[in-house]
Structures are given as C-alpha cells and as structure tokens.
Protein backbone atom coordinates (compact mmCIF):
# COMPACT_ATOMS: atom_id res chain seq x y z
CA UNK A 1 51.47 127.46 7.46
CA UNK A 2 51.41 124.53 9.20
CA UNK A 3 54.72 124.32 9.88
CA UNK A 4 54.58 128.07 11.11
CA UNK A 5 51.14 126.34 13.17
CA UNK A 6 53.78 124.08 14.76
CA UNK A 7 56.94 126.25 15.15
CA UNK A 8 54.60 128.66 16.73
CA UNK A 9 53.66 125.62 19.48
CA UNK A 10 56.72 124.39 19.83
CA UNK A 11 58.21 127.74 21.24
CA UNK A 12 55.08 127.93 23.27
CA UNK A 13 55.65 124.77 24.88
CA UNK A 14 59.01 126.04 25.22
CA UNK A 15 57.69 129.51 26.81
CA UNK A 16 55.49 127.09 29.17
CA UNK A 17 58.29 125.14 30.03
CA UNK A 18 60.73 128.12 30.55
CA UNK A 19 57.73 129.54 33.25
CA UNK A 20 57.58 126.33 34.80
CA UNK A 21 61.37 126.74 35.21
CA UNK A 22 61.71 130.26 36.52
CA UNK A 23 58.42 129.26 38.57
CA UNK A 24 60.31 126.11 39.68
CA UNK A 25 63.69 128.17 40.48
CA UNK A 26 61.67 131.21 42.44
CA UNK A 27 60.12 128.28 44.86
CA UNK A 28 63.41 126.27 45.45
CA UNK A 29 64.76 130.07 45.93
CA UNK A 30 62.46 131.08 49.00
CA UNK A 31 63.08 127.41 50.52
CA UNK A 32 66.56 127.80 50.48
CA UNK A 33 66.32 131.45 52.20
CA UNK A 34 63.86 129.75 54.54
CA UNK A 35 66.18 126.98 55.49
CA UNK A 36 68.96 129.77 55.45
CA UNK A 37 67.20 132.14 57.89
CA UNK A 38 66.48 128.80 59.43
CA UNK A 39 69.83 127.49 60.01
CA UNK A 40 70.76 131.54 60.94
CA UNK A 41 68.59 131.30 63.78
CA UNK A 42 70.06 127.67 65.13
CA UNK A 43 73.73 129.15 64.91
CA UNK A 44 73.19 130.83 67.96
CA UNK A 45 71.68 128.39 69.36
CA UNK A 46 73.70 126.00 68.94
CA UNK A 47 76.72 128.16 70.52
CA UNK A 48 74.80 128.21 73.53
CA UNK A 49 74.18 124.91 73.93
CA UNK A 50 77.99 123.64 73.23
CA UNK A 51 78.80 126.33 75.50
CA UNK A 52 76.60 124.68 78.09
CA UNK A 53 77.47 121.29 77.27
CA UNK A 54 81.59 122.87 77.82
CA UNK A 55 80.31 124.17 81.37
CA UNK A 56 78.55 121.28 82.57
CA UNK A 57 81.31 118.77 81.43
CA UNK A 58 84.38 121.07 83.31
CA UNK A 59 81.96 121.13 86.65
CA UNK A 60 81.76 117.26 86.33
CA UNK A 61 85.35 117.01 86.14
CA UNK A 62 85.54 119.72 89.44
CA UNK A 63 82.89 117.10 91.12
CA UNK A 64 84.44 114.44 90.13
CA UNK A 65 87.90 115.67 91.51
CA UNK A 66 86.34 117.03 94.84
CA UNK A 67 84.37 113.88 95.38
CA UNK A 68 87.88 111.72 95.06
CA UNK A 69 89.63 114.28 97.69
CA UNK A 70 86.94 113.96 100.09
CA UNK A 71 87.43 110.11 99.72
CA UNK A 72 90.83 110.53 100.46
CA UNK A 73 90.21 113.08 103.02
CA UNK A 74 87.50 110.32 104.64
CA UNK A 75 90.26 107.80 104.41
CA UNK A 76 92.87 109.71 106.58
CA UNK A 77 90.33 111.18 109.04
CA UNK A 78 88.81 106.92 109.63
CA UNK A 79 92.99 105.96 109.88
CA UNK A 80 93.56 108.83 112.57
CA UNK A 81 90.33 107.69 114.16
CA UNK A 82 91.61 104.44 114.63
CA UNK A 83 94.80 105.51 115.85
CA UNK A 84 93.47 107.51 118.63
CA UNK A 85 90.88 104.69 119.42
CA UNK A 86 93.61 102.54 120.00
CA UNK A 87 95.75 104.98 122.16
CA UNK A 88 92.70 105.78 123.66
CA UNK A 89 92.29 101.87 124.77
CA UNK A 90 95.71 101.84 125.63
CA UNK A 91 95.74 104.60 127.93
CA UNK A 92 93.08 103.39 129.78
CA UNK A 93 94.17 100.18 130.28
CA UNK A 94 97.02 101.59 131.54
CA UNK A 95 95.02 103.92 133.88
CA UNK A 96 93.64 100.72 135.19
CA UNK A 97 96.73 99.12 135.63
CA UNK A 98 97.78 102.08 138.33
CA UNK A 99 94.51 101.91 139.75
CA UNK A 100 94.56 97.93 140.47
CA UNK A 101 98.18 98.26 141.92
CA UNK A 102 97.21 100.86 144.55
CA UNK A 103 94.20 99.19 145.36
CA UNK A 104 96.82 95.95 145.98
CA UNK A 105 98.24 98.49 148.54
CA UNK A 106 95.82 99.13 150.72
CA UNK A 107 96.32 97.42 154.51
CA UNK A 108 94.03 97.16 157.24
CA UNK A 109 96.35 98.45 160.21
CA UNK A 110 95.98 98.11 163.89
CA UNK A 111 95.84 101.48 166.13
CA UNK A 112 99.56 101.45 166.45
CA UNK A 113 100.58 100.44 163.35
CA UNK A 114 98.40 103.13 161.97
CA UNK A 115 100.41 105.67 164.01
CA UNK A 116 103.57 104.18 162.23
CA UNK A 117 101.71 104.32 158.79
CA UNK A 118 100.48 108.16 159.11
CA UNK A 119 104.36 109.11 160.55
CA UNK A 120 105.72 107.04 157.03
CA UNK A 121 103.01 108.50 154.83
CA UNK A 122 103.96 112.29 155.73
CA UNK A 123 107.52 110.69 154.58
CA UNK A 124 106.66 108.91 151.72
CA UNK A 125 104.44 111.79 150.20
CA UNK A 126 106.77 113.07 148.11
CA UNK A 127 107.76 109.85 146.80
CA UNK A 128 103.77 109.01 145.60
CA UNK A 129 102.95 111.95 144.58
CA UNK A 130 104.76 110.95 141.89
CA UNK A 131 103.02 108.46 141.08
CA UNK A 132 99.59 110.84 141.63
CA UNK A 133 101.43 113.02 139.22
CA UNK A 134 101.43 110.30 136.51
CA UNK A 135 97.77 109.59 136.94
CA UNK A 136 96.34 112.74 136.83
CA UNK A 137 98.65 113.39 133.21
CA UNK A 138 96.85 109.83 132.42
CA UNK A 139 93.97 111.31 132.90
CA UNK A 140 94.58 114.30 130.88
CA UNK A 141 95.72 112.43 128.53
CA UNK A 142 93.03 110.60 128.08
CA UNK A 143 90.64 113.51 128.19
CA UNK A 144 92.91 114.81 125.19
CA UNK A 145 92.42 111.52 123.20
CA UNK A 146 88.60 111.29 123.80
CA UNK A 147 88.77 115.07 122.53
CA UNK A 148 90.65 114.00 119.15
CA UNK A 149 88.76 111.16 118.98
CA UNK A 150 84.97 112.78 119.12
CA UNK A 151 86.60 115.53 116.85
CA UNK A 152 87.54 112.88 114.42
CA UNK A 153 84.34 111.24 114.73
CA UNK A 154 82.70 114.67 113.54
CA UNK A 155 85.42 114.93 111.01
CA UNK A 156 84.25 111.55 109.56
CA UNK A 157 80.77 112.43 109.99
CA UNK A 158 81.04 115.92 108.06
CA UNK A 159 82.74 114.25 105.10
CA UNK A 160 80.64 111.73 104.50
C-alpha cells in the first residue's frame, strides 16, 4: 500500500508537472502570437520607412547634382563676366583715345582763316564722318557690353 501511496504521488507530481508544462507552453504560445502580431504590424512599417529613406537618398543625389551644375553654371557666367568687363574697359579706353585726338585738333583761327576752315570742313565732311561713324558704333558698342555685362551680373546674382 505504500508503494501504491507513492506510485499514486509520483504520477501526481507528474500530473503537476505535466500542467505546469502545458501551462508553461499556452503562455510562451500567446507571447509568441503577441510578438507575431507585433512584428506583423512593423512590416508595414518598416516598408514605408525604407521607402522613405529610398526617396530622400535619390533627391539628395538630384540636389547634390543640381547644386554642382549651378557651380559650374556660376563658374561660366563669373568667366563671361570678366570677359565683357575687360572688353568693356577696352572699348572705352579706346573711346577715349578718339576723343583726346580730336580734342588735339581743335585750332583757334583768325576771321579769315576761319573762312578757309568752314570752305575745307564742307570738304572734308565726308572724310570725318567717318571717323563720327566709328564713334557712335563705339558707343553702341559699349552700350551693348554694359548690357551683357549688367545681364551677367544678374546672371551671377540669380545663381548664387
């Protein structure tokens, strides 16, 4: 009887310990259908974010690209700058130039030798306004340069 006593308690313990087990297994069950539903939930999630992460790293590279052809855009607009600066300079200079030589012209005549002067100047007309020719396409030259240059100047301004 006493071994019957302790038969009896050993399968008890062993019912006990089967109810912890199946107690155990239903508990480790509903945490791993939490962390399931959990992980379900992050999926899309997680989509969206690398699809994010995909959009925001190709618009960098767009930036990045614009930024380096407005450099280079900057870079040409500051070189034709200069260039028209200088022919700018050089125009003038050369406007001055014709200006200086006919001040060096002008004479203080006497009465008749201002007769003789107005009879060679109806003459010689033709001949210097030739040279008026020349300065007034200086001039418009010029005007064009200034143009390109204050247009460049904007150009630089507006990509910077």
């Amino acid at each position: 009887r006493e071994q019957l006593e302790a038969e009896k308690g050993k399968v008890e313990a062993a019912d006990r310990q089967r109810a912890k087990a199946h107690l155990a297994t239903q508990q480790v069950e509903k945490q791993m259908a939490a962390v399931k539903a959990k992980v379900e939930r992050l999926h899309p999630e997680r989509v969206t974010i690398k699809s994010r992460l995909s959009f925001l790293e190709q618009r960098l590279e767009e930036l990045s690209h614009s930024a380096e052809q407005d450099g280079q855009r900057r870079n040409k607009l500051q070189e034709q700058l200069a260039a028209i600066r200088a022919e700018e300079a050089r125009l003038e200079s050369q406007q001055e130039n014709l200006k200086k030589g006919l001040a060096d012209r002008a004479v203080t005549f006497t009465p008749d030798q201002l007769q003789e002067f107005e009879r060679v100047k109806q003459e010689t007309e033709k001949i210097t306004a030739a040279s008026g020719d020349a300065l007034r396409q200086l001039d418009h030259q010029i005007k064009v340069v200034r143009q390109e240059r204050i247009q460049a100047e904007g150009d630089v301004r507006d990509a910077t």
